[in-house]
C-alpha atoms as a PDB file:
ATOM      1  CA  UNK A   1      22.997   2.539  29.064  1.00  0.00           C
ATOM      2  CA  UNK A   2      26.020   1.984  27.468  1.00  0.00           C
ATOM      3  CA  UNK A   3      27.977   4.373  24.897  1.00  0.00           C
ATOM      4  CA  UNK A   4      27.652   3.918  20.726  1.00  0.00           C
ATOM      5  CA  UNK A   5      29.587   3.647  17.592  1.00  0.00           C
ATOM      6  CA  UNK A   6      29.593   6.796  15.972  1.00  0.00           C
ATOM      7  CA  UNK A   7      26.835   7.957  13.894  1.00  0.00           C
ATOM      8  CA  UNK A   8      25.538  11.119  12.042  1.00  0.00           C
ATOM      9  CA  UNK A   9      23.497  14.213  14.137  1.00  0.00           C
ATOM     10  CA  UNK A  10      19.783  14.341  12.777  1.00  0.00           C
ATOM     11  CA  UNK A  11      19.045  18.060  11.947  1.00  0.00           C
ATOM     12  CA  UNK A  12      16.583  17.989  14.565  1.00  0.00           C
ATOM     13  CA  UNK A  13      18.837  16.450  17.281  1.00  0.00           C
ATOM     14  CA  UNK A  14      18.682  19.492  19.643  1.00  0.00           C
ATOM     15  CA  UNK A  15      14.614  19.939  19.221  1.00  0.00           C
ATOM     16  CA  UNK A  16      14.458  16.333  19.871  1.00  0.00           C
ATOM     17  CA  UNK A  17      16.846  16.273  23.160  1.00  0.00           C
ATOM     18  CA  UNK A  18      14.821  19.258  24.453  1.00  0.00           C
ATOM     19  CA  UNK A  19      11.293  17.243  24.008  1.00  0.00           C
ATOM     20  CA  UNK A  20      12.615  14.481  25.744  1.00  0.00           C
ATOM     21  CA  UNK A  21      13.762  16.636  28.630  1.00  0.00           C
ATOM     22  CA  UNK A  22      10.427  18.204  28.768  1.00  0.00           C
ATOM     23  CA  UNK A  23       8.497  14.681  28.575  1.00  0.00           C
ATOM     24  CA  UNK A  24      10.586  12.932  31.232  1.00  0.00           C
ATOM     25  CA  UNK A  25       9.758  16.252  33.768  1.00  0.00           C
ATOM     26  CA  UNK A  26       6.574  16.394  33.029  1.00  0.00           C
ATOM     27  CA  UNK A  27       6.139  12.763  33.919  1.00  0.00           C
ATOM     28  CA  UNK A  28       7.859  12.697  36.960  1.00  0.00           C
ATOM     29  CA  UNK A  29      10.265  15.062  39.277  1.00  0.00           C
ATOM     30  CA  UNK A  30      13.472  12.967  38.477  1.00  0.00           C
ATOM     31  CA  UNK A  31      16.345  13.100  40.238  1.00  0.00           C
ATOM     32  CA  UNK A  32      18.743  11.798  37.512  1.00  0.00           C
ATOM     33  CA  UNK A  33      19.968  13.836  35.002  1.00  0.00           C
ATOM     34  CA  UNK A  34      17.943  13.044  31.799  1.00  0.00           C
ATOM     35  CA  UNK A  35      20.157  14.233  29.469  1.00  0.00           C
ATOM     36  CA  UNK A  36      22.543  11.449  28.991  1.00  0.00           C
ATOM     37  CA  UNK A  37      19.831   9.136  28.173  1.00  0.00           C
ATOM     38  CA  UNK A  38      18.812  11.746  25.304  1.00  0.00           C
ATOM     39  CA  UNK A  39      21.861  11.068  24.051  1.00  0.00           C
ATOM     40  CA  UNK A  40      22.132   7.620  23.672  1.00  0.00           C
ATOM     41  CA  UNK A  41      18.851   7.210  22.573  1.00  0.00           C
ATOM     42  CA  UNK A  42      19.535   9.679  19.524  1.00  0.00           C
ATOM     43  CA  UNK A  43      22.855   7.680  18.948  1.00  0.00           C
ATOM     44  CA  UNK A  44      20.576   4.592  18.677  1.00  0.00           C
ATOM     45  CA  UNK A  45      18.067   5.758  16.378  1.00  0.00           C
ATOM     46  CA  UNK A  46      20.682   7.202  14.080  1.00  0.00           C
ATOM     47  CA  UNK A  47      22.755   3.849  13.936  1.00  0.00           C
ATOM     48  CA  UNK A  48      24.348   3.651  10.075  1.00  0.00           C
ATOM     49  CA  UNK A  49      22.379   0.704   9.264  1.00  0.00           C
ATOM     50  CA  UNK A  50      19.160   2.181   9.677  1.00  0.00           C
ATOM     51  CA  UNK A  51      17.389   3.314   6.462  1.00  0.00           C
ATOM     52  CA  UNK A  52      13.404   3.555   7.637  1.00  0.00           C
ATOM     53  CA  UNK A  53      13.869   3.519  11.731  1.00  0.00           C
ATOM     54  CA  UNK A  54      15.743   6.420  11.672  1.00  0.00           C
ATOM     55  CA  UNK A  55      15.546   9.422  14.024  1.00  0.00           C
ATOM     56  CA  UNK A  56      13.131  11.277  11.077  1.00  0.00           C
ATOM     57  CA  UNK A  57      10.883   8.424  12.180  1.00  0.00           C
ATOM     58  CA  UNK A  58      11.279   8.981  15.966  1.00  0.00           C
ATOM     59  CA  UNK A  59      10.102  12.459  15.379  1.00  0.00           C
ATOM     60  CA  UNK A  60       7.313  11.558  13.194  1.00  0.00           C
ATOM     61  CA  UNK A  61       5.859   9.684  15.375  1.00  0.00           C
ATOM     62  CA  UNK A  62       6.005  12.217  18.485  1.00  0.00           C
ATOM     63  CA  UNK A  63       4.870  14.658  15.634  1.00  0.00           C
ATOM     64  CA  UNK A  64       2.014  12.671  15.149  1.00  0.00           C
ATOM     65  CA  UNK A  65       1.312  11.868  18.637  1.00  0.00           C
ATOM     66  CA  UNK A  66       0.676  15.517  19.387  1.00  0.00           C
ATOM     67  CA  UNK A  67      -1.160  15.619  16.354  1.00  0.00           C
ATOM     68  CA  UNK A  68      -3.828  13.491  17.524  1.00  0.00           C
ATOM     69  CA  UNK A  69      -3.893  15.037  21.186  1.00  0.00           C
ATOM     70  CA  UNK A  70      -4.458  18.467  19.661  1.00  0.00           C
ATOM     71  CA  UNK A  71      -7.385  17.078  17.141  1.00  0.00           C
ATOM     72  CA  UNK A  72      -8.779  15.389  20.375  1.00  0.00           C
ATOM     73  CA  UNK A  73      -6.926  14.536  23.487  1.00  0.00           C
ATOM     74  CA  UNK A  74      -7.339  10.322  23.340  1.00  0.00           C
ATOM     75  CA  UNK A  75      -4.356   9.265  25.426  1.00  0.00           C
ATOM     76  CA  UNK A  76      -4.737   8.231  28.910  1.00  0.00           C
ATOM     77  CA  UNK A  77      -1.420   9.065  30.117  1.00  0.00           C
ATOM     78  CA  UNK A  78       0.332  11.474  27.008  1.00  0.00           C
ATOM     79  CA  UNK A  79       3.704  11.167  28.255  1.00  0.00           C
ATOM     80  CA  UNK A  80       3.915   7.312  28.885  1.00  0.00           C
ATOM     81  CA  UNK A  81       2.694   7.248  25.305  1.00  0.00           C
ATOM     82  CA  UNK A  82       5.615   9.615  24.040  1.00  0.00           C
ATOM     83  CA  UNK A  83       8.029   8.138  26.260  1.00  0.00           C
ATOM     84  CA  UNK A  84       7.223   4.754  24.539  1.00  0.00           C
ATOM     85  CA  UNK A  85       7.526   6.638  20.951  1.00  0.00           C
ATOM     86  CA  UNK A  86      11.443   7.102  22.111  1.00  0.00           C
ATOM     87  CA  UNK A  87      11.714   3.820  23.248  1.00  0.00           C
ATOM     88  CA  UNK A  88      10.024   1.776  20.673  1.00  0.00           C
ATOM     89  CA  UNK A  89      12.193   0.634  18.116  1.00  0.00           C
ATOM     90  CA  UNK A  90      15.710   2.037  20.443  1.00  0.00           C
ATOM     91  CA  UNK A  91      16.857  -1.582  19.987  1.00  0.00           C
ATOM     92  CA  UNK A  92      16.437  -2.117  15.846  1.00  0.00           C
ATOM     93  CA  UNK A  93      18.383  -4.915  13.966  1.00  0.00           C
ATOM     94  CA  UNK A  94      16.345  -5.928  10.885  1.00  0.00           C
ATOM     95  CA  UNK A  95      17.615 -10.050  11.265  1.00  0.00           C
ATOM     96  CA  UNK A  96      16.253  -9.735  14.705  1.00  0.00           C
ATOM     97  CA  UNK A  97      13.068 -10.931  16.246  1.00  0.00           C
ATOM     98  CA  UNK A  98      13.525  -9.670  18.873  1.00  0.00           C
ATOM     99  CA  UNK A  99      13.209  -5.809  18.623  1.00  0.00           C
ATOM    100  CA  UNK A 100      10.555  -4.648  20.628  1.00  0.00           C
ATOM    101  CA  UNK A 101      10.920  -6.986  23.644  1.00  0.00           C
ATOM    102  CA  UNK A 102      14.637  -5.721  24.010  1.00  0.00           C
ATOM    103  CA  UNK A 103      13.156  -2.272  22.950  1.00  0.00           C
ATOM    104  CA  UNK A 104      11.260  -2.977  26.112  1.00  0.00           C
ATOM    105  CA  UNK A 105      13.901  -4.067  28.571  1.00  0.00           C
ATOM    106  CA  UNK A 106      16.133  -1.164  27.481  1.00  0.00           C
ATOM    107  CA  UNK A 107      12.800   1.130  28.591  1.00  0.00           C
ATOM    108  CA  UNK A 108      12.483  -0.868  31.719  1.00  0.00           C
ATOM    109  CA  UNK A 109      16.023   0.113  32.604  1.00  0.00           C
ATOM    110  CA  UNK A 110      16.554   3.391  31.642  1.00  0.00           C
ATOM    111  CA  UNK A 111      13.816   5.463  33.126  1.00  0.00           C
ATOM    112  CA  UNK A 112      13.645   2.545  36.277  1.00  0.00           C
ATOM    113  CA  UNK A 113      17.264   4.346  36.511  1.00  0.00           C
ATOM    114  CA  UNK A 114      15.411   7.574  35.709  1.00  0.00           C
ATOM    115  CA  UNK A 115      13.578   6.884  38.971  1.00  0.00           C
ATOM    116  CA  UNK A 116       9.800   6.695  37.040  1.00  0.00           C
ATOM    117  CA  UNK A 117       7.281   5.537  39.312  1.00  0.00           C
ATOM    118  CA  UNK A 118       6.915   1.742  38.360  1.00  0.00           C
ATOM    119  CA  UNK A 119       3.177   1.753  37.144  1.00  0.00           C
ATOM    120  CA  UNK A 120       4.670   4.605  34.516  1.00  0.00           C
ATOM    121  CA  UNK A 121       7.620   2.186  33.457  1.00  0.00           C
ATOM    122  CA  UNK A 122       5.294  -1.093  33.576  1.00  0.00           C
ATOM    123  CA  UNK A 123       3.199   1.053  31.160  1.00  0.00           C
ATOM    124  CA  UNK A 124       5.624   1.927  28.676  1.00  0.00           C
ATOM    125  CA  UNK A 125       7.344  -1.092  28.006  1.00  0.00           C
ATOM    126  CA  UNK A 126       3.336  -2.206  27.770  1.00  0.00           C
ATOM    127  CA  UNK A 127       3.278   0.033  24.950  1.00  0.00           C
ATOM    128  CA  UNK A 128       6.960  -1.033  23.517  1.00  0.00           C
ATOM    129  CA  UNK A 129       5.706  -4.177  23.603  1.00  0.00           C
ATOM    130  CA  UNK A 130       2.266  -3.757  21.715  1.00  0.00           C
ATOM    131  CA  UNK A 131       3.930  -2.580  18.905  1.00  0.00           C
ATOM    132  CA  UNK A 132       4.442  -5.948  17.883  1.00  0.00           C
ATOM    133  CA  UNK A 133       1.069  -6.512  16.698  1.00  0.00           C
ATOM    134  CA  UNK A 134      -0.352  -2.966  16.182  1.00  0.00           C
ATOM    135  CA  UNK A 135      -3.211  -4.378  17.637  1.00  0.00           C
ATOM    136  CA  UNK A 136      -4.597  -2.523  20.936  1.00  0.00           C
ATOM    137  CA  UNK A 137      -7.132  -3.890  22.938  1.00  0.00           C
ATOM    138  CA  UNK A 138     -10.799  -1.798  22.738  1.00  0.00           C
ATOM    139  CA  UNK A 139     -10.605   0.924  25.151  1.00  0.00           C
ATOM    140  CA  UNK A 140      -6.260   1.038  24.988  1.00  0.00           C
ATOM    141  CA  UNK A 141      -6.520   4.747  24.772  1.00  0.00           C
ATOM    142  CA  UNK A 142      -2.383   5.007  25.081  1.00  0.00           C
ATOM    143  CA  UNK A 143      -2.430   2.032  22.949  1.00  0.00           C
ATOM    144  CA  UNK A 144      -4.370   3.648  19.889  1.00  0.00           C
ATOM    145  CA  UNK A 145      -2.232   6.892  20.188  1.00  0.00           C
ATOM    146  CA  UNK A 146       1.038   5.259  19.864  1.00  0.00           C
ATOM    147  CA  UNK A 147      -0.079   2.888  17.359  1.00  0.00           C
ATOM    148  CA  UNK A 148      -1.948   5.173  15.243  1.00  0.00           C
ATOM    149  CA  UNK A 149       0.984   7.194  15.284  1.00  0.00           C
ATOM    150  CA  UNK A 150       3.679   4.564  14.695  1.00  0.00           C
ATOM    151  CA  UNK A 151       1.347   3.788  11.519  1.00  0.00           C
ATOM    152  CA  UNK A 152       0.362   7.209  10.078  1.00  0.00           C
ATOM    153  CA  UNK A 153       3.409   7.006   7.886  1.00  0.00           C
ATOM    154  CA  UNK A 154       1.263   4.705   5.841  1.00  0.00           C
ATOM    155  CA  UNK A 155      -1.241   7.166   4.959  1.00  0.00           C
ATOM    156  CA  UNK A 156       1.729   9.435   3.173  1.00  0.00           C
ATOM    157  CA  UNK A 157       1.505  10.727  -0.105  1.00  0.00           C
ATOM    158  CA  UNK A 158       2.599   8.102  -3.528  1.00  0.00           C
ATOM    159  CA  UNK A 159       5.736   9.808  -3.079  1.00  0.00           C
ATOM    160  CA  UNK A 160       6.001   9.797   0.501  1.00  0.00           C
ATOM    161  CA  UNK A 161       4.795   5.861   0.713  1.00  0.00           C
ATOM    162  CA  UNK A 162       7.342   5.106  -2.166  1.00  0.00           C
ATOM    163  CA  UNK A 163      10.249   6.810  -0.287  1.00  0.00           C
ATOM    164  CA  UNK A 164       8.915   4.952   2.826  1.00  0.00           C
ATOM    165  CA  UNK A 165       8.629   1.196   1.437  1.00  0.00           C
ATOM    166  CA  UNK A 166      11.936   1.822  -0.723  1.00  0.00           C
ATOM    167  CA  UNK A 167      13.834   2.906   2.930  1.00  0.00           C
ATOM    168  CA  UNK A 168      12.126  -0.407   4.240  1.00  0.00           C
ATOM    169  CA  UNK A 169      14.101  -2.693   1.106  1.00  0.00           C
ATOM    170  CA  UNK A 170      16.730  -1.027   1.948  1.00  0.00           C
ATOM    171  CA  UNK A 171      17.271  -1.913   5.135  1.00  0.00           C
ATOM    172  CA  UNK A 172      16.478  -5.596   4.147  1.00  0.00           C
ATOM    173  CA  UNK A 173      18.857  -5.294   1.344  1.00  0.00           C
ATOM    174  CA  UNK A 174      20.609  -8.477   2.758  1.00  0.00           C
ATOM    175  CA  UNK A 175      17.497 -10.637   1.771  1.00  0.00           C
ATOM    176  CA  UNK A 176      17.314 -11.829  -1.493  1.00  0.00           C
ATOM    177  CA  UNK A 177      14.042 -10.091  -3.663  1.00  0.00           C
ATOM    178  CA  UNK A 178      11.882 -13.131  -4.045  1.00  0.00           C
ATOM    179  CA  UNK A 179      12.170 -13.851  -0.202  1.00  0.00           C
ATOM    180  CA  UNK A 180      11.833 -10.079   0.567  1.00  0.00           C
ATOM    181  CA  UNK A 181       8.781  -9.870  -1.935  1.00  0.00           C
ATOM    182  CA  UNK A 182       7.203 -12.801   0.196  1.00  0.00           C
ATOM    183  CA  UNK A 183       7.833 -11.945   3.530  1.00  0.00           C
ATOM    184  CA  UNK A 184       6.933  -7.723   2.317  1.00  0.00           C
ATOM    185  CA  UNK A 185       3.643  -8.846   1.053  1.00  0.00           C
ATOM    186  CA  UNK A 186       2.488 -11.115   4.112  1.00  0.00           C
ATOM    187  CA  UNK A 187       3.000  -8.008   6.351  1.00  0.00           C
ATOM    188  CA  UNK A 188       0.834  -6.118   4.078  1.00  0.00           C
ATOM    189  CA  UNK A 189      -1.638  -8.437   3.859  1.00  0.00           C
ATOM    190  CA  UNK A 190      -1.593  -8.988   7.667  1.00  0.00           C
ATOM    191  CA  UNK A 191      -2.288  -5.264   8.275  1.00  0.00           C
ATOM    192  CA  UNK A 192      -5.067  -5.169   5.484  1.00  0.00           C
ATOM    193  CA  UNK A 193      -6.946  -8.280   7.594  1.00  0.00           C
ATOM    194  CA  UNK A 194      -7.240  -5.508  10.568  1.00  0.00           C
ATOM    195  CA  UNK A 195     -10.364  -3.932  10.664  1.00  0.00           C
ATOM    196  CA  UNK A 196      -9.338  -0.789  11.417  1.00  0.00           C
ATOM    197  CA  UNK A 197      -5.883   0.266  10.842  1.00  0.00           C
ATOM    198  CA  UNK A 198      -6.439   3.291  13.200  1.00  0.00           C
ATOM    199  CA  UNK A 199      -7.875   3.507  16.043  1.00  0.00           C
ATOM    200  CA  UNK A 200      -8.019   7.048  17.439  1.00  0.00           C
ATOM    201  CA  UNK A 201     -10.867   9.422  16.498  1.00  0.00           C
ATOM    202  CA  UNK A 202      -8.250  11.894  13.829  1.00  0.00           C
ATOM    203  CA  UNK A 203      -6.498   8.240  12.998  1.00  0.00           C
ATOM    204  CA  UNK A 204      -9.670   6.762  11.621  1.00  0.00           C
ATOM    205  CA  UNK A 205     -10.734  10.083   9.395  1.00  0.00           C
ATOM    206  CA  UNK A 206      -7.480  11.919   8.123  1.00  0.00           C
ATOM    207  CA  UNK A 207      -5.549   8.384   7.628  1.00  0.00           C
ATOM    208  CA  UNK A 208      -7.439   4.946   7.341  1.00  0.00           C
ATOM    209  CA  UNK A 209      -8.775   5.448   3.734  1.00  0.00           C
ATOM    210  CA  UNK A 210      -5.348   6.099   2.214  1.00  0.00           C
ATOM    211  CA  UNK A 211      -3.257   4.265   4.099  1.00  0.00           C
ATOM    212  CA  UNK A 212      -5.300   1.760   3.097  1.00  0.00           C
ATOM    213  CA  UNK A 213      -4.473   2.529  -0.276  1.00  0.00           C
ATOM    214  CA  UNK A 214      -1.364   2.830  -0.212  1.00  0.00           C
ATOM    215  CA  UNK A 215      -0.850  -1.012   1.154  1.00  0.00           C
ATOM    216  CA  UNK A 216      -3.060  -2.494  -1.782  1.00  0.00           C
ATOM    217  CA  UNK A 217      -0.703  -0.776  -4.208  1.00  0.00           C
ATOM    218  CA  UNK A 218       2.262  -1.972  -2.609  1.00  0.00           C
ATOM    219  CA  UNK A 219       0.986  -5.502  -2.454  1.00  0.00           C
ATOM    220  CA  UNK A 220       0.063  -5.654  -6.137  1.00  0.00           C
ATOM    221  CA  UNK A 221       2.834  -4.109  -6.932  1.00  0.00           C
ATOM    222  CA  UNK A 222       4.870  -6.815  -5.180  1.00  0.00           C
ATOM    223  CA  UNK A 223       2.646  -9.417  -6.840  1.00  0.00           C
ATOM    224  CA  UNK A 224       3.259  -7.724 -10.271  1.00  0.00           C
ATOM    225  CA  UNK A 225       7.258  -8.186  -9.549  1.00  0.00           C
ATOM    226  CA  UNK A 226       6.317 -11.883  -8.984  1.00  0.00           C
ATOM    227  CA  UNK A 227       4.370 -12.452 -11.802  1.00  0.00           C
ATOM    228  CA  UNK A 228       7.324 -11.213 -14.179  1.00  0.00           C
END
């Protein structure tokens, strides 16, 4: 893994480094140091031209990841699933297409490196990869966890949605608003056509209804803007 541009340390940085250590021991007796790859996977999630996949995001979603275990254990494999939460949007360039499949590759290398048995590696870039869609298969248990947990931050509060969608523009800032307001409001209406946006037991009842919400209000909101 190669070394980064200089970026600012997320007040959590050393919490974060330390859950990483934990997760990559608990998933396997490695005989590489760990740490570096901490390291440069902080650096990457706190790139400058981040706004929304920031490290705050990173440890949201491990955040809500044990959330849901501790409601109801769901995952099949808990660590693959929070070693995919680190890896799943380490790659991030909002022109791209092509963030989760390098996402993936990066995984692939790193903890292959790592020395992870190959069916754990194989899973998490699985995982990496599914976040494309947001769209598990019935019965993904490791699936629904990270998923449901890469999507809870659409169940915040109007203030905590707002805050979210606005760090989402921003990182877009480079597309013009009527383009943004198009492209914006076909991935809303894309994850309203889901039948469920959650998956997990504690998903479904503590975030469904107002994440739900949240998305129609955005979307008219965004059809409002057009309208004027």
């Amino acid at each position: 893994m190669a070394c980064m541009a200089e970026v600012t340390t997320h007040p959590a940085h050393d919490d974060l480094r330390t859950r990483w250590l934990a997760t990559v021991r608990r998933a396997h007796a490695v005989a590489a140091d760990p740490g570096p790859y901490a390291d440069e996977l902080l650096e990457r999630w706190a790139e400058p031209h981040r706004r929304y996949h920031t490290t705050a995001h990173l440890l949201a979603v491990l955040d809500r990841i044990d959330e849901i275990e501790s409601a109801a254990p769901h995952a099949a494999d808990p660590q693959a699933v929070r070693l995919a939460a680190w890896f799943h949007d380490a790659y991030y360039r909002p022109d791209r297409d092509t963030n989760e499949e390098r996402s993936a590759r990066l995984a692939e290398m790193a903890l292959t490196q790592l020395d992870l048995p190959d069916g754990l590696v194989a899973e998490v870039a699985r995982l990496v990869r599914l976040t494309i869609t947001h769209d598990p298969a019935e019965g993904d248990r490791d699936g629904e966890v990270l998923c449901d947990a890469d999507l809870a931050v659409l169940a915040g509060t109007p203030g905590e949605y707002a805050a979210y969608a606005a760090a989402v523009r921003e990182e877009y800032a480079f597309v013009p608003d009527d383009l943004f307001r198009t492209g914006r409001s076909g991935v809303l209406r894309q994850l309203l056509a889901l039948p469920r946006l959650f998956r997990t037991p504690h998903g479904a009842a503590a975030w469904e209804a107002r994440a739900r919400h949240n998305l129609q209000t955005e979307l008219d909101l965004l059809a409002s803007a057009t309208d004027d």
